[in-house]
PDB file of N, CA and C in Angstrom:
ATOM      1  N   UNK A   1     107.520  99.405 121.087  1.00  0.00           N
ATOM      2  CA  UNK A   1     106.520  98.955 120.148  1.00  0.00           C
ATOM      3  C   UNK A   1     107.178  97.974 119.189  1.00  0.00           C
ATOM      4  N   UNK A   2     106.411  97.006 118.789  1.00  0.00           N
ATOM      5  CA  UNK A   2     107.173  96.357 118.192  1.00  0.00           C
ATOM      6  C   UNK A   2     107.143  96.166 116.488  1.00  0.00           C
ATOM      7  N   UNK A   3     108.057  96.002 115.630  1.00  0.00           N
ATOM      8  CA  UNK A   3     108.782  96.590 114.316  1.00  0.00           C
ATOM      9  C   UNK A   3     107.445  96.572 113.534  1.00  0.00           C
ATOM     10  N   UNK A   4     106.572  95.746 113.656  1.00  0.00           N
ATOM     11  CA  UNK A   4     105.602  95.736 112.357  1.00  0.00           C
ATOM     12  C   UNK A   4     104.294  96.533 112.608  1.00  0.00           C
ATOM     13  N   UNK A   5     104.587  97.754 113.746  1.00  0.00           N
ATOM     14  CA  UNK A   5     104.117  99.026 113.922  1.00  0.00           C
ATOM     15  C   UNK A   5     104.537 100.078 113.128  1.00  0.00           C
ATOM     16  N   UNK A   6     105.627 100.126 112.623  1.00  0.00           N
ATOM     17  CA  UNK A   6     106.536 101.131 111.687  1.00  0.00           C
ATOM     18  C   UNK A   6     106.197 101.151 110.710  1.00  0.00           C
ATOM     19  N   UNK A   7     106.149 101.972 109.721  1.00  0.00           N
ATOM     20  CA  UNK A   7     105.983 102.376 108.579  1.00  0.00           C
ATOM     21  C   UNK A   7     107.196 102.030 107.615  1.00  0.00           C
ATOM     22  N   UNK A   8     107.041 101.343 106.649  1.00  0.00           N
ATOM     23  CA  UNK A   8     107.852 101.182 105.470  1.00  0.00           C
ATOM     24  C   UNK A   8     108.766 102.746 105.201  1.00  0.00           C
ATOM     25  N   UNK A   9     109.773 102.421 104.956  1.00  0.00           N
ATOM     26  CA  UNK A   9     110.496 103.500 104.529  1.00  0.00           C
ATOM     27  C   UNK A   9     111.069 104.553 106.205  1.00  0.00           C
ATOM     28  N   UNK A  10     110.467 104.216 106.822  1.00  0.00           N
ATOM     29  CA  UNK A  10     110.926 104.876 107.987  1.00  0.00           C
ATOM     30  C   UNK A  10     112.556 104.358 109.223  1.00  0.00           C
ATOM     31  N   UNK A  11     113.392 104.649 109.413  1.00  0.00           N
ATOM     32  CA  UNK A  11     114.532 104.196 109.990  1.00  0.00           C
ATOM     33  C   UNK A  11     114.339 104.254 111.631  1.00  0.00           C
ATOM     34  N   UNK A  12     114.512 102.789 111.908  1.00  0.00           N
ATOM     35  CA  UNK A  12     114.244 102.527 113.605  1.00  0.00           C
ATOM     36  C   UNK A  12     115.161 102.481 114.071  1.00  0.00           C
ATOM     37  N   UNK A  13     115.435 101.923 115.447  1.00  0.00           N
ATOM     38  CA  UNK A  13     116.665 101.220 116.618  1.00  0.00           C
ATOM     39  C   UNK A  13     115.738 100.210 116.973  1.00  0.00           C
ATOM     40  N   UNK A  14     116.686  99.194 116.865  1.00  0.00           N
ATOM     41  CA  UNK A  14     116.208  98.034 117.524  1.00  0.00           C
ATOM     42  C   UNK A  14     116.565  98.415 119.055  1.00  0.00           C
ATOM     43  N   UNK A  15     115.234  98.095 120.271  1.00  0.00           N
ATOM     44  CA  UNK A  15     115.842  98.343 121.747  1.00  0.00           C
ATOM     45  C   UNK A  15     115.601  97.178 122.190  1.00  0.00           C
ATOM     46  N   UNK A  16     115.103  96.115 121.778  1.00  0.00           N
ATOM     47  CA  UNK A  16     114.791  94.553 122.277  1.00  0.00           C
ATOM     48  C   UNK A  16     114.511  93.811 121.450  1.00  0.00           C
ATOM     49  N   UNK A  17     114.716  92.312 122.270  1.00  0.00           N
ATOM     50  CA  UNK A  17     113.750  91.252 120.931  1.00  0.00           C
ATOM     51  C   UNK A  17     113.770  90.554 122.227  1.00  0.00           C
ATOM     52  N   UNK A  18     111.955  89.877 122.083  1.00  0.00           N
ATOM     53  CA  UNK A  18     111.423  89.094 122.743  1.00  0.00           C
ATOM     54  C   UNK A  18     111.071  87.362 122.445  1.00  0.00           C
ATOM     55  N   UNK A  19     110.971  86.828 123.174  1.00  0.00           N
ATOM     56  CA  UNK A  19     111.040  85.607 123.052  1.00  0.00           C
ATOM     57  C   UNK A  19     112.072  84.603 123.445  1.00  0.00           C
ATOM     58  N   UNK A  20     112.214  82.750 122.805  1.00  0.00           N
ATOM     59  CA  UNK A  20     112.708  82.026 123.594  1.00  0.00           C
ATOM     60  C   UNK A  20     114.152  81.851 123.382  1.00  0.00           C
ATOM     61  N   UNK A  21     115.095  81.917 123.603  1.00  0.00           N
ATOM     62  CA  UNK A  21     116.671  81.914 123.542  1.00  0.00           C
ATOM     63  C   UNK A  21     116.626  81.437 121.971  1.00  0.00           C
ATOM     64  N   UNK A  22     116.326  80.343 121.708  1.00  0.00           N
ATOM     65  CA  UNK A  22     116.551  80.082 119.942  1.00  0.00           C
ATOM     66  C   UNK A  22     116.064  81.254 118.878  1.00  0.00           C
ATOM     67  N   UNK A  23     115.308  81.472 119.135  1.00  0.00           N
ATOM     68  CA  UNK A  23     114.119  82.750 118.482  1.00  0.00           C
ATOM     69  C   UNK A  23     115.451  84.134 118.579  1.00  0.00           C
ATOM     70  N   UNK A  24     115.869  84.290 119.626  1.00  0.00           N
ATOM     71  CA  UNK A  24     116.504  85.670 119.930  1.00  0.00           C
ATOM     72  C   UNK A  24     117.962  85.289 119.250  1.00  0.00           C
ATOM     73  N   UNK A  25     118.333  83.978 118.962  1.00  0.00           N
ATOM     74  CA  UNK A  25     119.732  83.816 119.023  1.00  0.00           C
ATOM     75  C   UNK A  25     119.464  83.641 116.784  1.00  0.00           C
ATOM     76  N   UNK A  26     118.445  83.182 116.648  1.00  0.00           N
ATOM     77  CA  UNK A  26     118.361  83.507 115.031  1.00  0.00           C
ATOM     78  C   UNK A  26     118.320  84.790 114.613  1.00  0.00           C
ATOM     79  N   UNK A  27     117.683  85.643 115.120  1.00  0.00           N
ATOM     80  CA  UNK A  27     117.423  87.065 114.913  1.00  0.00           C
ATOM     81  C   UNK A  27     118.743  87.184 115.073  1.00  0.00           C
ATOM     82  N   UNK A  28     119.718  87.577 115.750  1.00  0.00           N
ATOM     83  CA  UNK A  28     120.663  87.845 116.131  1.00  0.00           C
ATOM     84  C   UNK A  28     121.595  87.893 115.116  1.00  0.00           C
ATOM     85  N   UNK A  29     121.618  86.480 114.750  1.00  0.00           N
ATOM     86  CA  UNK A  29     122.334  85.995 113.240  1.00  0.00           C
ATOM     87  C   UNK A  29     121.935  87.087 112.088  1.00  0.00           C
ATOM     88  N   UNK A  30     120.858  87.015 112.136  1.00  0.00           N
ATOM     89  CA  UNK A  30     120.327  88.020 110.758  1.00  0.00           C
ATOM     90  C   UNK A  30     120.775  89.465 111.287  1.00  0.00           C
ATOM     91  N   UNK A  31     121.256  90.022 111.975  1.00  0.00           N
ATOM     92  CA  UNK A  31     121.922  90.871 112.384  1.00  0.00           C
ATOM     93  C   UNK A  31     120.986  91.845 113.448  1.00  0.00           C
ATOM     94  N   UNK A  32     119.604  91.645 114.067  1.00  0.00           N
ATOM     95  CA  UNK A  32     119.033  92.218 114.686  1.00  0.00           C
ATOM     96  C   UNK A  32     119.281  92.067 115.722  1.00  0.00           C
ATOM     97  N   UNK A  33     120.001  93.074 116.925  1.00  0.00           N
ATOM     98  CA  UNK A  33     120.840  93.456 118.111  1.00  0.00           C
ATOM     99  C   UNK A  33     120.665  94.309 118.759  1.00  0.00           C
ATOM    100  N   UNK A  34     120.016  94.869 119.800  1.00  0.00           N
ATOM    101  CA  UNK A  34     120.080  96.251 120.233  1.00  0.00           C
ATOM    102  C   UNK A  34     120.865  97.500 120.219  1.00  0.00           C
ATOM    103  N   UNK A  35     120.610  98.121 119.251  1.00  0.00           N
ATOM    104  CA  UNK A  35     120.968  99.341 119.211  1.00  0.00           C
ATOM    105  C   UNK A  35     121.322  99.515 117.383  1.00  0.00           C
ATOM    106  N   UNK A  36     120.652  98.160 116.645  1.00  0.00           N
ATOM    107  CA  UNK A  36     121.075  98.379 115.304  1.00  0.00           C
ATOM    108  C   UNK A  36     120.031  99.442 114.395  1.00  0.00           C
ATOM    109  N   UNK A  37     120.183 100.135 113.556  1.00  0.00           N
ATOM    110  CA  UNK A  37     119.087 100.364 113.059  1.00  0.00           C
ATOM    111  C   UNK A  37     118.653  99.804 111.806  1.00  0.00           C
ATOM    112  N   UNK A  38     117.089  99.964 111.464  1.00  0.00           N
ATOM    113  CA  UNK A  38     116.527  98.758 110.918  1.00  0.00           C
ATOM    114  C   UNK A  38     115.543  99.542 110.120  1.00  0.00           C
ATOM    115  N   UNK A  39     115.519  99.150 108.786  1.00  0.00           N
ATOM    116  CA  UNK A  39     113.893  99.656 107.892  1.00  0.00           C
ATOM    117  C   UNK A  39     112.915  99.088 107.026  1.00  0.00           C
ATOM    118  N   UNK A  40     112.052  98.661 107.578  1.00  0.00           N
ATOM    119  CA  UNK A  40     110.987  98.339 106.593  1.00  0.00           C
ATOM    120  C   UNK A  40     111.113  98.655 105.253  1.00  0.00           C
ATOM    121  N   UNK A  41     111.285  97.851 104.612  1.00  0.00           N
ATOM    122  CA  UNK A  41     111.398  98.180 102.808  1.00  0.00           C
ATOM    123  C   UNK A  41     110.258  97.857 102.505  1.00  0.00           C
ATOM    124  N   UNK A  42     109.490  96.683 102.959  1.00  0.00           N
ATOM    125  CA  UNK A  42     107.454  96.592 102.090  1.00  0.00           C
ATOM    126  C   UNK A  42     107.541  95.288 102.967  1.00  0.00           C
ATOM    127  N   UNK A  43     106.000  95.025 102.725  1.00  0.00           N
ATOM    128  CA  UNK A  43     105.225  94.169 103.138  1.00  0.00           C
ATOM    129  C   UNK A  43     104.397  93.034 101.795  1.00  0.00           C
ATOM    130  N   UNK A  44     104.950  91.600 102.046  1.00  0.00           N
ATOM    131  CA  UNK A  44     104.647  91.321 101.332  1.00  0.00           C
ATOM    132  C   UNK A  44     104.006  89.811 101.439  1.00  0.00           C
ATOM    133  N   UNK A  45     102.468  89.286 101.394  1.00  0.00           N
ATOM    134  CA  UNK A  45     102.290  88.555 101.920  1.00  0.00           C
ATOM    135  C   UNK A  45     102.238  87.877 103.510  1.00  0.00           C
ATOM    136  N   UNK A  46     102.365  88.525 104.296  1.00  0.00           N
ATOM    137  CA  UNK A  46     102.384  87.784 105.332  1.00  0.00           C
ATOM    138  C   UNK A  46     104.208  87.893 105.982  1.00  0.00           C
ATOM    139  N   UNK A  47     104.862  88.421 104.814  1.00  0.00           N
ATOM    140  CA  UNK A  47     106.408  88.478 105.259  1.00  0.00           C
ATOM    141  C   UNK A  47     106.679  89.781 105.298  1.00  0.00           C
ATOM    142  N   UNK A  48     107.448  90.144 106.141  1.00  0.00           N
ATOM    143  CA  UNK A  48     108.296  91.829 105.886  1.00  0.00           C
ATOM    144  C   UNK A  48     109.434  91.729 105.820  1.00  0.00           C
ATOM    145  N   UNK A  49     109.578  92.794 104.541  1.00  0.00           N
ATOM    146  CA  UNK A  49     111.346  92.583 103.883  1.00  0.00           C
ATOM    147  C   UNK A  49     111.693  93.570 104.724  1.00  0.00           C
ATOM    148  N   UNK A  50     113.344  93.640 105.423  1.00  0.00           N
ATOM    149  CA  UNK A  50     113.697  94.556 106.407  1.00  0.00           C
ATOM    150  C   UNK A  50     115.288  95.128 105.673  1.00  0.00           C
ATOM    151  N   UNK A  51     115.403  95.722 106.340  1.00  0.00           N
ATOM    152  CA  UNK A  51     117.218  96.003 105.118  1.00  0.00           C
ATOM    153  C   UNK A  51     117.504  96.464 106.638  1.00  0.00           C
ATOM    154  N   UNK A  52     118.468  95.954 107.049  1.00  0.00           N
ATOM    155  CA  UNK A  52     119.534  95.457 108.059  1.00  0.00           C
ATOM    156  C   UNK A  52     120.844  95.235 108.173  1.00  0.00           C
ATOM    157  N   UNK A  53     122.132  96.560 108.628  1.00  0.00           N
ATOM    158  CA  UNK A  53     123.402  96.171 108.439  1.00  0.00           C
ATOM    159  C   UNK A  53     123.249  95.833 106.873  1.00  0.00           C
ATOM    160  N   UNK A  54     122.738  96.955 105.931  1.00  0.00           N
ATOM    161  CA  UNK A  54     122.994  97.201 104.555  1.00  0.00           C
ATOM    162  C   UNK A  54     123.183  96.030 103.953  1.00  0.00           C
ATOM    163  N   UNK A  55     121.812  94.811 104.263  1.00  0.00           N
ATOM    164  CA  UNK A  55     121.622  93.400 103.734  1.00  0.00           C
ATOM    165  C   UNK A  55     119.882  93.411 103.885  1.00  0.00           C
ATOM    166  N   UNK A  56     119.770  93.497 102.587  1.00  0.00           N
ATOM    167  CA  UNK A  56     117.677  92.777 103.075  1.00  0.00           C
ATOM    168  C   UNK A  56     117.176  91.345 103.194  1.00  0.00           C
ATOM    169  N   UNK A  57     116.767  91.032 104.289  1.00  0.00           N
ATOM    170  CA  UNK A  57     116.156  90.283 105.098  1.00  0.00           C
ATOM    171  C   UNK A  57     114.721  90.175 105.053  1.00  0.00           C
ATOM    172  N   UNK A  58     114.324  88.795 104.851  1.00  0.00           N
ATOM    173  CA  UNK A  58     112.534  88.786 104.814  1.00  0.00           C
ATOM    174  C   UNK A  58     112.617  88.253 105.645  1.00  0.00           C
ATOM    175  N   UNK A  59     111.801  88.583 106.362  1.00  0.00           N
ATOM    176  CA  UNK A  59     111.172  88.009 108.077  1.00  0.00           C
ATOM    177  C   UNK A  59     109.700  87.490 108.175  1.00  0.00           C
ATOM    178  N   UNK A  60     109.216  86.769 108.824  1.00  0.00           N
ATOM    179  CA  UNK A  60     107.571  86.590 108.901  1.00  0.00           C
ATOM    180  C   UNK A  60     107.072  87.388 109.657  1.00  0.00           C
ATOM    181  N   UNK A  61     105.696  87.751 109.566  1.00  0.00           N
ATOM    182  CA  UNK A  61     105.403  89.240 110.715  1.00  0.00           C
ATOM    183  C   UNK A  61     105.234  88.577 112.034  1.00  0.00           C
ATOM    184  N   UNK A  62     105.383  87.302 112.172  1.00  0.00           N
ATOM    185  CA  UNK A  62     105.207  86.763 113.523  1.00  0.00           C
ATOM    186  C   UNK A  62     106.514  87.082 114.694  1.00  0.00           C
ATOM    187  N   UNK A  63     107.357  86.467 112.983  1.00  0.00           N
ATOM    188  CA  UNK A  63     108.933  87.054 113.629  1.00  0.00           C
ATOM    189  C   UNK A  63     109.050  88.521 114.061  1.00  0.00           C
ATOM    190  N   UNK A  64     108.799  89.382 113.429  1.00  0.00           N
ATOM    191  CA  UNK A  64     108.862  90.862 113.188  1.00  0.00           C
ATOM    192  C   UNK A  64     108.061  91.300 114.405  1.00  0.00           C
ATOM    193  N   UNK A  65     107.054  90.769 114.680  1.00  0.00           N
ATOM    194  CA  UNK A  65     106.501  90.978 116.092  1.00  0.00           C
ATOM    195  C   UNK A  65     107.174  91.066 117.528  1.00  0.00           C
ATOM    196  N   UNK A  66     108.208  89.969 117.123  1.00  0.00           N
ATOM    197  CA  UNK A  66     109.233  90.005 118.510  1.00  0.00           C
ATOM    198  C   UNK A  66     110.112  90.941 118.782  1.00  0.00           C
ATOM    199  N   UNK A  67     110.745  91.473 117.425  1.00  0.00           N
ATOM    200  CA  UNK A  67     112.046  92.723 117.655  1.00  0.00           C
ATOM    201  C   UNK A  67     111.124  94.511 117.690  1.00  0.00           C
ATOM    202  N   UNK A  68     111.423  94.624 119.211  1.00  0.00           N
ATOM    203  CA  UNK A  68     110.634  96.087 119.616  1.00  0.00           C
ATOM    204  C   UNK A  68     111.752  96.968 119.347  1.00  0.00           C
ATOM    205  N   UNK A  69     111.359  97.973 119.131  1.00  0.00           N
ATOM    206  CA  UNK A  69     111.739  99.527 118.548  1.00  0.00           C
ATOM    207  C   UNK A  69     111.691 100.649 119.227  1.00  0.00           C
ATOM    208  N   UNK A  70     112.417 101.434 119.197  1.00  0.00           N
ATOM    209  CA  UNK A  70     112.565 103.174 119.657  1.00  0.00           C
ATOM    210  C   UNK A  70     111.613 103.969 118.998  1.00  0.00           C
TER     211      UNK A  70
END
């Protein structure tokens, strides 16, 4: 399922990220990898703040759509 199914405050695993090699290789950078875990901190506007490898990250939910979850 993918991340912007989860509930704020709840702790995931990233098990994929979908999409085109550039898309997967930015995520990547921001530290989203299979097998990291990942949590919704809030929703804000159209963006979701994520706290990732103990760094928060705002993502767009379009983005957030691509990295699927355990």
């Amino acid at each position: 399922m993918p991340l912007t199914m989860s509930r704020p405050g709840t702790q995931v695993t990233v098990s994929d990220i979908k999409g085109k090699d550039d898309t997967k290789r930015f995520l990547e950078t921001l530290g989203f990898v299979e097998g990291t875990k990942v949590m919704i901190i809030s929703e804000l506007g159209g963006n979701v703040i994520v706290n990732v490898k103990d760094a928060r990250v705002a993502i767009s939910k379009a983005m957030a759509s691509r990295i699927y979850i355990n």
